[in-house]
C-alpha atoms as a PDB file:
ATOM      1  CA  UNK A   1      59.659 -14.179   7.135  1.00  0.00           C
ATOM      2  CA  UNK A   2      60.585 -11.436   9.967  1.00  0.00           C
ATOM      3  CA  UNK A   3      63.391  -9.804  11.851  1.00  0.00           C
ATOM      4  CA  UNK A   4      65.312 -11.997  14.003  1.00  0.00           C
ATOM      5  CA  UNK A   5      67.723 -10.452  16.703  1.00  0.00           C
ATOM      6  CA  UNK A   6      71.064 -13.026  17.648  1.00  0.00           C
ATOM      7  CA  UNK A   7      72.242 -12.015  21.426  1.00  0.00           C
ATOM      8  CA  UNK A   8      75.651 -12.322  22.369  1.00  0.00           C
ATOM      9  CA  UNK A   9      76.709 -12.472  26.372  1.00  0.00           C
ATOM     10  CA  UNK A  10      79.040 -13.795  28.392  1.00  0.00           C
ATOM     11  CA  UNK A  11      78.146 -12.090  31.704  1.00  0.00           C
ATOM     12  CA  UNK A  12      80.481  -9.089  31.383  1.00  0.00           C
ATOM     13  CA  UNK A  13      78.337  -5.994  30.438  1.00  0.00           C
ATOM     14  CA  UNK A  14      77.773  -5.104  27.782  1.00  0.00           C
ATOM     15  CA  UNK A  15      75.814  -7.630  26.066  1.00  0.00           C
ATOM     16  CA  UNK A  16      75.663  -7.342  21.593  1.00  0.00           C
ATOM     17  CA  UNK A  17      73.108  -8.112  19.025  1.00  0.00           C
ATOM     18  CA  UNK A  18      72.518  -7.822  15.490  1.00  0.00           C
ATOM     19  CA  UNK A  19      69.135  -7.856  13.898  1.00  0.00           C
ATOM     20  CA  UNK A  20      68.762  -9.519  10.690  1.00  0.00           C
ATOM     21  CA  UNK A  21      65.326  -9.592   8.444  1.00  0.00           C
ATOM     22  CA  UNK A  22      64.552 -12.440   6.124  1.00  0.00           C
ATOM     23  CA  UNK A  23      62.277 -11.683   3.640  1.00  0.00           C
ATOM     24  CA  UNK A  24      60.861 -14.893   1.445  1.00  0.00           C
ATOM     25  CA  UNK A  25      59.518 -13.934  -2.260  1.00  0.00           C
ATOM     26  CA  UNK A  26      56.521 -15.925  -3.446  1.00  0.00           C
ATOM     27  CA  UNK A  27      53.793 -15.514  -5.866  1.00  0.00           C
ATOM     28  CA  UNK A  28      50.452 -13.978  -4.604  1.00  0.00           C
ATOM     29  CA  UNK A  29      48.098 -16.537  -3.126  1.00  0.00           C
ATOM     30  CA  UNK A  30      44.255 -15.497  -3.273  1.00  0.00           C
ATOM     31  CA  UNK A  31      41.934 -16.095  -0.987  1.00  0.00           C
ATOM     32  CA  UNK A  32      38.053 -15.293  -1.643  1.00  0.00           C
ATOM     33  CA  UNK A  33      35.962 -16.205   0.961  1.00  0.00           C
ATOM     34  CA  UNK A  34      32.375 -15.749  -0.428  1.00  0.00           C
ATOM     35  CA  UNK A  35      32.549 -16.476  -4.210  1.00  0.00           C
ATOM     36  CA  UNK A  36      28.621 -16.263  -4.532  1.00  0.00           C
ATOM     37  CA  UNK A  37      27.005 -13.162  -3.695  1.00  0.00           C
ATOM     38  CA  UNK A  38      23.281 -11.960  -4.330  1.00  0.00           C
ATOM     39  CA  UNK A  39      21.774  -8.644  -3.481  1.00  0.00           C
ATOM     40  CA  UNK A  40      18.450  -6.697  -4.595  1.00  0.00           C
ATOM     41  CA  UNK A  41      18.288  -3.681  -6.961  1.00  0.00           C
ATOM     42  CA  UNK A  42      19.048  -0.087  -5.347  1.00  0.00           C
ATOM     43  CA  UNK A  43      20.995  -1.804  -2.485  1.00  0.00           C
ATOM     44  CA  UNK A  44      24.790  -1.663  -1.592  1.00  0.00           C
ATOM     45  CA  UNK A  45      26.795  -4.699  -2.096  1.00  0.00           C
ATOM     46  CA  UNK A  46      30.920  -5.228  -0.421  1.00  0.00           C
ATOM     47  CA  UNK A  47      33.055  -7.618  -2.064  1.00  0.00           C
ATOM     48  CA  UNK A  48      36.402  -8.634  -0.741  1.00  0.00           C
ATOM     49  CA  UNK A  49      39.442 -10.951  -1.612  1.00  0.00           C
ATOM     50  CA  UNK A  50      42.601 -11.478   0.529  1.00  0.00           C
ATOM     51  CA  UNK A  51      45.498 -11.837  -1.165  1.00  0.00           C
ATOM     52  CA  UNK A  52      49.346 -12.773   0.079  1.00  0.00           C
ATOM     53  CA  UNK A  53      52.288 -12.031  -1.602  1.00  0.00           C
ATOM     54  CA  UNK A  54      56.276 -11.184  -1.568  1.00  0.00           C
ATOM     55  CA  UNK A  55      57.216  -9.323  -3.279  1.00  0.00           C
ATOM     56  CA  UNK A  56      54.795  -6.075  -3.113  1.00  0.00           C
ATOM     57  CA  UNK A  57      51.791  -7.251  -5.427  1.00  0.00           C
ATOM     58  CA  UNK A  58      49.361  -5.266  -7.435  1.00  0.00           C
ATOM     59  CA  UNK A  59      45.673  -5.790  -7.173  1.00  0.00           C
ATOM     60  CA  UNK A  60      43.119  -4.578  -9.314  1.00  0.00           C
ATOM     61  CA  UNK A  61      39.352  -5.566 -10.138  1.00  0.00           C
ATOM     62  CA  UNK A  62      37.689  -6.353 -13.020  1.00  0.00           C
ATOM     63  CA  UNK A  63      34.527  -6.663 -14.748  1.00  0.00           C
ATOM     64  CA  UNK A  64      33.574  -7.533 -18.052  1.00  0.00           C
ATOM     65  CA  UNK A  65      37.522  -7.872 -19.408  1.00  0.00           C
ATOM     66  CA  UNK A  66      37.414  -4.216 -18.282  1.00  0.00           C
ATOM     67  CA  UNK A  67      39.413  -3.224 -15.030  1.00  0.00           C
ATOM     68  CA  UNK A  68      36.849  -1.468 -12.121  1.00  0.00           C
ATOM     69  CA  UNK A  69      37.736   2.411 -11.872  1.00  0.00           C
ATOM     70  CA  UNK A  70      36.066   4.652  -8.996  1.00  0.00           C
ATOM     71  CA  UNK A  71      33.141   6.215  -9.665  1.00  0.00           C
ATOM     72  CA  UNK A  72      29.971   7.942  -7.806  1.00  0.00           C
ATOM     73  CA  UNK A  73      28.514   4.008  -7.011  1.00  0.00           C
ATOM     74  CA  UNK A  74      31.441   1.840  -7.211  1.00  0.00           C
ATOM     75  CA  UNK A  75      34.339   2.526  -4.862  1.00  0.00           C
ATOM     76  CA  UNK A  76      37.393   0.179  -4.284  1.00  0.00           C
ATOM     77  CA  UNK A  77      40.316   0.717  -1.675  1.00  0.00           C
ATOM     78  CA  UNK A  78      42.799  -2.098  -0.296  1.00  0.00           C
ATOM     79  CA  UNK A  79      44.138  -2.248   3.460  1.00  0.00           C
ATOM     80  CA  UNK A  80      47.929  -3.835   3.762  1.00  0.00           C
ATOM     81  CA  UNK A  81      49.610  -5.440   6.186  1.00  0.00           C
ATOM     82  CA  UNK A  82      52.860  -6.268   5.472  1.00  0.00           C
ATOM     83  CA  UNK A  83      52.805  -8.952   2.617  1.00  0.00           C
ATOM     84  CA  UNK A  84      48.953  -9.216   3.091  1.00  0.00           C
ATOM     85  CA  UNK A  85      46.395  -6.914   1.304  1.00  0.00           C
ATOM     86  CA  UNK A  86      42.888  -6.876   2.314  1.00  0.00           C
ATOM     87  CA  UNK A  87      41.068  -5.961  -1.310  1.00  0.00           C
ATOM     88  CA  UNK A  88      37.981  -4.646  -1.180  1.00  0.00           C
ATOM     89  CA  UNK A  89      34.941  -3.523  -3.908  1.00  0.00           C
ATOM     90  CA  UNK A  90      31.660  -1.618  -2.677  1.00  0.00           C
ATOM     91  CA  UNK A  91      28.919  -1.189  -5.133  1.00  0.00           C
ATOM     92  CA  UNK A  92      26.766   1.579  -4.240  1.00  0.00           C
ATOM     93  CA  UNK A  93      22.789   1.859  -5.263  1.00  0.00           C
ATOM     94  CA  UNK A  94      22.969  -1.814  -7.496  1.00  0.00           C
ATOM     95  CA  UNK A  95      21.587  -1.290 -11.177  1.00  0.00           C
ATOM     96  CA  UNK A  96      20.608  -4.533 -13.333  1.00  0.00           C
ATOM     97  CA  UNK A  97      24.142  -3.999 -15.389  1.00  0.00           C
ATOM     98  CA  UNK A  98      26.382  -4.561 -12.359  1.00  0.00           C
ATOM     99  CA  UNK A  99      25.148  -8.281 -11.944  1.00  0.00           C
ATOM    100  CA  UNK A 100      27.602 -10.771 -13.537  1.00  0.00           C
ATOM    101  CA  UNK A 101      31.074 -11.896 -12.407  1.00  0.00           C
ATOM    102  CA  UNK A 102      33.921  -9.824 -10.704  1.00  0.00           C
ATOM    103  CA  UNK A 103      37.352 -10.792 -10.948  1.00  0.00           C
ATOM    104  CA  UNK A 104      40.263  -9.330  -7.852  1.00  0.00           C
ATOM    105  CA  UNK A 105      43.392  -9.723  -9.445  1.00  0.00           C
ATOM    106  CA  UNK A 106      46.924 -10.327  -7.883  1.00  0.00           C
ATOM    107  CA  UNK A 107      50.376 -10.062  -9.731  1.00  0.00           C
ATOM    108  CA  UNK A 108      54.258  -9.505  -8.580  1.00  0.00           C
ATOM    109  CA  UNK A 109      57.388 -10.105 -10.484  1.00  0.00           C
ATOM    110  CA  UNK A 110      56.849 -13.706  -9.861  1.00  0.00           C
ATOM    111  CA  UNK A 111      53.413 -14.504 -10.697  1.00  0.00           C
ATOM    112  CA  UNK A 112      49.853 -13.420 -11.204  1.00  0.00           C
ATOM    113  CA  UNK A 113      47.034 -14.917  -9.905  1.00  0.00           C
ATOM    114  CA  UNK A 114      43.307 -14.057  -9.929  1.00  0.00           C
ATOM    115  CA  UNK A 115      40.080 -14.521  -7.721  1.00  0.00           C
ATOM    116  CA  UNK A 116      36.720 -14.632  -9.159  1.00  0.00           C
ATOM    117  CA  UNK A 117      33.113 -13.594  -6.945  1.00  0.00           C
ATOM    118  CA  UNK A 118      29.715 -13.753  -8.929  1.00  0.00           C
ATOM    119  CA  UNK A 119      27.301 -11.087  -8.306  1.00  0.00           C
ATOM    120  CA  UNK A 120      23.795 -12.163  -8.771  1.00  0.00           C
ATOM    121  CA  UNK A 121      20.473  -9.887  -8.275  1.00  0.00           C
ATOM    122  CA  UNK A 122      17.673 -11.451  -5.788  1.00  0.00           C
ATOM    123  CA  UNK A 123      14.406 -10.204  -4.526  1.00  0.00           C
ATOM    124  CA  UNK A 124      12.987  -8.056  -1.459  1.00  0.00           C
ATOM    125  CA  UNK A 125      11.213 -10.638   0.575  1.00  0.00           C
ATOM    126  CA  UNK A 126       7.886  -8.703   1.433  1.00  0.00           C
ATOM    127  CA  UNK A 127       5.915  -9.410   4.455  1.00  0.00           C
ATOM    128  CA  UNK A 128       3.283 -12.250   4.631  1.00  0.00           C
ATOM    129  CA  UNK A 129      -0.391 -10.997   3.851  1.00  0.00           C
ATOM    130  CA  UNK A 130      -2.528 -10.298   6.881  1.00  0.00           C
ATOM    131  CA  UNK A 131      -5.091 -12.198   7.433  1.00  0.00           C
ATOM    132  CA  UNK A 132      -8.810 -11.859   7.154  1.00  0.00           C
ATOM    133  CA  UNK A 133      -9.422 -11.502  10.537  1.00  0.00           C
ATOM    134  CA  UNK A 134      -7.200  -8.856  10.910  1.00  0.00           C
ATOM    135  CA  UNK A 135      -9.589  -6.521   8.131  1.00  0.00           C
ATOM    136  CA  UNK A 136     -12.852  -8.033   7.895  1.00  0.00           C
ATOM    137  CA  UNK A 137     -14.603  -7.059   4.819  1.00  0.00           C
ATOM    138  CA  UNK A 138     -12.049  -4.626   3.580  1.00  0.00           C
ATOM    139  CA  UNK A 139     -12.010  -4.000  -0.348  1.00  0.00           C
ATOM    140  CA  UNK A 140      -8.788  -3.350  -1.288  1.00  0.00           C
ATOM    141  CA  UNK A 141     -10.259  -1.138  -4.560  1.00  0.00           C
ATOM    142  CA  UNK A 142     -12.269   1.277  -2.342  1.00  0.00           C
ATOM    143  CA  UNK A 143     -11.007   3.914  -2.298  1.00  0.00           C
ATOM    144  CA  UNK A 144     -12.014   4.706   0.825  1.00  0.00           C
ATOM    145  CA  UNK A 145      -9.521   1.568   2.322  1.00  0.00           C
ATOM    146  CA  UNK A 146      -6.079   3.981   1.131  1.00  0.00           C
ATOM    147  CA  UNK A 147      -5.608   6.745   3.756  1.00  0.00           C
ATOM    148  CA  UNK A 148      -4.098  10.020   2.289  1.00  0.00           C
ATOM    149  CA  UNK A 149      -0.569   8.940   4.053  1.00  0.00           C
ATOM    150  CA  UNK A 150      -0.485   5.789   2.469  1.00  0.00           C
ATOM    151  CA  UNK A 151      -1.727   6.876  -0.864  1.00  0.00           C
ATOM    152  CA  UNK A 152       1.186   9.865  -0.758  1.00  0.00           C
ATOM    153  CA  UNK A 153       3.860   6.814   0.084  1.00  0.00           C
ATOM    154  CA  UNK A 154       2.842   4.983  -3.037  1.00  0.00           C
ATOM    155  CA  UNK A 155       2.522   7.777  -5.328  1.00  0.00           C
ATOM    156  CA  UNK A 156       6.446   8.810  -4.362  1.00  0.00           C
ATOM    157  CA  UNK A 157       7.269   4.953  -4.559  1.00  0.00           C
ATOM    158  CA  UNK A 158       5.679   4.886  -8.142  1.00  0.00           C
ATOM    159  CA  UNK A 159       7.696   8.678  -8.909  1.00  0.00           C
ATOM    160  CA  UNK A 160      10.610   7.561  -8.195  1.00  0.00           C
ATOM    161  CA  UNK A 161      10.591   3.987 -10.222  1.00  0.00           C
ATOM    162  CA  UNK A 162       9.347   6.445 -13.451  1.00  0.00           C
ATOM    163  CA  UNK A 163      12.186   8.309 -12.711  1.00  0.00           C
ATOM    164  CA  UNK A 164      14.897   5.794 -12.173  1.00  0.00           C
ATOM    165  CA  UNK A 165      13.325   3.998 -15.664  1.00  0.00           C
ATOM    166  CA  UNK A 166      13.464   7.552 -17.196  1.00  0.00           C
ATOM    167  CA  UNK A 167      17.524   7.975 -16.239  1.00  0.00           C
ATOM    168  CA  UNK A 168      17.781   4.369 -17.571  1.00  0.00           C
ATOM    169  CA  UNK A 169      16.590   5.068 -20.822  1.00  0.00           C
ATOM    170  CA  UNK A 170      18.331   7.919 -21.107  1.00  0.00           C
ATOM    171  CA  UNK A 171      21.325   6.387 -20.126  1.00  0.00           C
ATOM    172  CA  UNK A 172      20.924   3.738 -22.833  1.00  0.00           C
ATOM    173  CA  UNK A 173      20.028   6.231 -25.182  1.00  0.00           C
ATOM    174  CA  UNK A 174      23.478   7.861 -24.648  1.00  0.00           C
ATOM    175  CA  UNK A 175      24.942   4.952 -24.797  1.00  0.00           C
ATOM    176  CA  UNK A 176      23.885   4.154 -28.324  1.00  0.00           C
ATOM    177  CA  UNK A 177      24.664   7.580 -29.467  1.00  0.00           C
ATOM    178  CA  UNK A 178      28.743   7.193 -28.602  1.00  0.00           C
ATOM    179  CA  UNK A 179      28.450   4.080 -30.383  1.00  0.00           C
ATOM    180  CA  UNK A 180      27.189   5.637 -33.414  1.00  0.00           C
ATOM    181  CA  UNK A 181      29.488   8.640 -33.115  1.00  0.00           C
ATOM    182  CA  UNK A 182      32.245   6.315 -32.819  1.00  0.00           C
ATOM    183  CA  UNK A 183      31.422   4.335 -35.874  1.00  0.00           C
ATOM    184  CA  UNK A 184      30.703   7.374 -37.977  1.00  0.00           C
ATOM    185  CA  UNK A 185      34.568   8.664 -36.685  1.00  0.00           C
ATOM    186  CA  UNK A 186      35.753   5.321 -37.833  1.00  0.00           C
ATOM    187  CA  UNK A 187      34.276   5.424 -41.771  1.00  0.00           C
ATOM    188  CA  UNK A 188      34.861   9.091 -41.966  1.00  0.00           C
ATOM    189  CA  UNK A 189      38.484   8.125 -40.928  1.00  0.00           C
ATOM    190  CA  UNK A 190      38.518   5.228 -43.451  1.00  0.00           C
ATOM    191  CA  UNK A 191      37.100   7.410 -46.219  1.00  0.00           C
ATOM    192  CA  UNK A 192      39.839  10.152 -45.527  1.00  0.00           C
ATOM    193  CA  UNK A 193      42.720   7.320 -45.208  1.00  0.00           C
ATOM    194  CA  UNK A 194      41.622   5.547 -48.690  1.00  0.00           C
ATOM    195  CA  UNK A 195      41.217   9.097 -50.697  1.00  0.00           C
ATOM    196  CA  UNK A 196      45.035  10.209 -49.633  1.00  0.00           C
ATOM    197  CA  UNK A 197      45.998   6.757 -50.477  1.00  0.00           C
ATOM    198  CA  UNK A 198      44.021   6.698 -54.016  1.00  0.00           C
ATOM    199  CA  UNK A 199      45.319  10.616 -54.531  1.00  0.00           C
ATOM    200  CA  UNK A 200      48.805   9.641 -54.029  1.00  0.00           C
ATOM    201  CA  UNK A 201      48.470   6.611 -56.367  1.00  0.00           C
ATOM    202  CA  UNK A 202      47.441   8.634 -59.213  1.00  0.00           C
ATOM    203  CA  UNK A 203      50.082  11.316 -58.646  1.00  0.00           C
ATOM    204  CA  UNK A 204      52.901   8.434 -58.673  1.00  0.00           C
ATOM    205  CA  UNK A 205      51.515   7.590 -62.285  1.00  0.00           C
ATOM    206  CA  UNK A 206      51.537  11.187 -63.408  1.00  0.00           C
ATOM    207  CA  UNK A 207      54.765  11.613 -62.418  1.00  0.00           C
ATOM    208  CA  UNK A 208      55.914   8.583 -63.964  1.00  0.00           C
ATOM    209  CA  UNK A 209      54.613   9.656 -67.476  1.00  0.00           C
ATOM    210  CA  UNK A 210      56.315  13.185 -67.108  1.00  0.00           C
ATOM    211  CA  UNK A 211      59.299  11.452 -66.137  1.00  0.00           C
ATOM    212  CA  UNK A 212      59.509   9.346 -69.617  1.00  0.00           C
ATOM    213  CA  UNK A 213      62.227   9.958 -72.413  1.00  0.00           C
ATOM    214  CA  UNK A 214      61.409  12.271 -74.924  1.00  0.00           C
ATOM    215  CA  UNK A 215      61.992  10.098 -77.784  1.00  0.00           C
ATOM    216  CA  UNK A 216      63.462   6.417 -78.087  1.00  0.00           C
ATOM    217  CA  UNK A 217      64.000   4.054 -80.860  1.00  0.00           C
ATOM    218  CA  UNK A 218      59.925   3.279 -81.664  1.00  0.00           C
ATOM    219  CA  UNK A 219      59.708   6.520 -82.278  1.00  0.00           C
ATOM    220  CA  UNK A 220      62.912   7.282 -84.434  1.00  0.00           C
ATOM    221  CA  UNK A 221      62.373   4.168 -86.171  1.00  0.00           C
ATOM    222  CA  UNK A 222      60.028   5.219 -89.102  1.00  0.00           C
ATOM    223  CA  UNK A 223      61.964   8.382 -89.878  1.00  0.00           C
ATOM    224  CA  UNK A 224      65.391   6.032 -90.631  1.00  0.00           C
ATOM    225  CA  UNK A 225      63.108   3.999 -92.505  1.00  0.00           C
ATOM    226  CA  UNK A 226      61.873   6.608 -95.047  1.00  0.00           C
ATOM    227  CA  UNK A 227      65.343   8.732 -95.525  1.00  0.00           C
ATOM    228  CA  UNK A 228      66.604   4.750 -96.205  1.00  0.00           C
ATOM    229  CA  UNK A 229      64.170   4.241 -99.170  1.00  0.00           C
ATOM    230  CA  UNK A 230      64.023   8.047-100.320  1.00  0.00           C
ATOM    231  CA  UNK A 231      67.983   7.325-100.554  1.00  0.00           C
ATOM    232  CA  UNK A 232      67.813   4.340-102.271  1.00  0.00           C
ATOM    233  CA  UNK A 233      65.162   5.868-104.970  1.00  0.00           C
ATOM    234  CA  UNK A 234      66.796   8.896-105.773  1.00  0.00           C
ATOM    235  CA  UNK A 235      70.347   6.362-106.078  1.00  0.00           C
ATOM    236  CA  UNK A 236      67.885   3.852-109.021  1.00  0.00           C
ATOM    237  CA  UNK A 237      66.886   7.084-110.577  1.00  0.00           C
ATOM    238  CA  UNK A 238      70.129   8.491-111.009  1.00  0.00           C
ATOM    239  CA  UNK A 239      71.617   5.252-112.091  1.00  0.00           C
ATOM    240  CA  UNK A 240      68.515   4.415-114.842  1.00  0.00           C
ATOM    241  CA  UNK A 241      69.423   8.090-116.024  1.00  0.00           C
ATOM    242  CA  UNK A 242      72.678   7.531-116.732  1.00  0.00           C
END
């Protein structure tokens, strides 16, 4: 797959060429070379997949059954090279609901494939405690043992956790509001869909009773009847008369 170039000479100037590209279609072929990654909370995390294909192919993530879109955090970008892309997904300050399993996903007119990188959350390794010799017969609840510098560091440390739990929760709480507000949109939309539908029903019967025949032969019937026998008295009378 290339340009080739075919030379022609025989020694008398000039010489000619021609330049011919070959281009090969295939489906996209994935490549993902770490499919396990871990990474702490509040760090940033870079995914990647490499992907060949021919023709063009498009890529797009996806998480949950939902495809990744751009945001504040979460950024993703590809870098081509001819029939390779270089697909790449940075996560920005990781949250506990961005742990679970990415798919990058490859398709052309020939084929789709799909690459699949699992995201799981680890742990700060902290430093090993010092040892005794190192603070001889300090109390660690004195609290003479915090200096003012260190006490300020953990007070910010502790500030900052209340207010990432406090955006969390109110997050969530958001969350579950939309949901509600969606399923409230849903009955009222139900309600409004089966009172047309019951509305129009009763206005097809009502129409259907105006639209009946003034009179028909159940009706006319008893009338013939009695002009019949008032007939066929007054015709005896006459006749025992007589």
């Amino acid at each position: 797959m290339g340009a080739y170039l075919c030379i022609a000479s025989n020694g008398v100037p000039p010489s000619v060429s021609k330049r011919i590209t070959l281009d090969v279609e295939f489906a996209p072929q994935m490549h993902v070379p770490n499919q396990l990654v871990g990474s702490p909370v509040s760090t940033e995390v870079h995914l990647e997949c490499f992907v060949e294909a021919h023709p063009r192919a498009i890529t797009y993530w996806e998480y949950r059954d939902a495809m990744v879109m751009n945001t504040t955090r979460v950024t993703t970008h590809t870098l081509e090279d001819n029939y390779k892309i270089h697909m790449v997904l940075d996560i920005r300050d990781l949250q506990d609901g961005d742990f679970g399993m990415y798919k990058c996903i490859s398709k052309n007119s020939i084929a789709e494939t799909d690459g699949s990188i699992t995201l799981n959350k680890t742990f700060r390794t902290t430093s090993a405690p010092q040892t005794k010799s190192h603070h001889p017969a300090v109390d660690e609840d004195d609290p003479t043992y915090w200096s003012p510098e260190r006490q300020d560091r953990k007070d910010s440390k502790r500030k900052l956790e209340e207010e990432k739990e406090t955006k969390q929760r109110l997050e969530e709480e958001q969350t579950r509001r939309r949901a509600q507000e969606r399923r409230r949109n849903q009955e009222l939309e139900r309600q409004r869909l089966e009172h047309d539908y019951n509305r129009n029903h009763i206005n097809n019967q009502v129409t259907r009773v105006t639209n009946a025949p003034a009179g028909g032969s159940k009706s006319a019937f008893p009338c013939n009847r009695w002009i019949t026998v008032s007939c066929t008295i007054v015709y005896l009378l006459t006749l025992f008369l007589h």
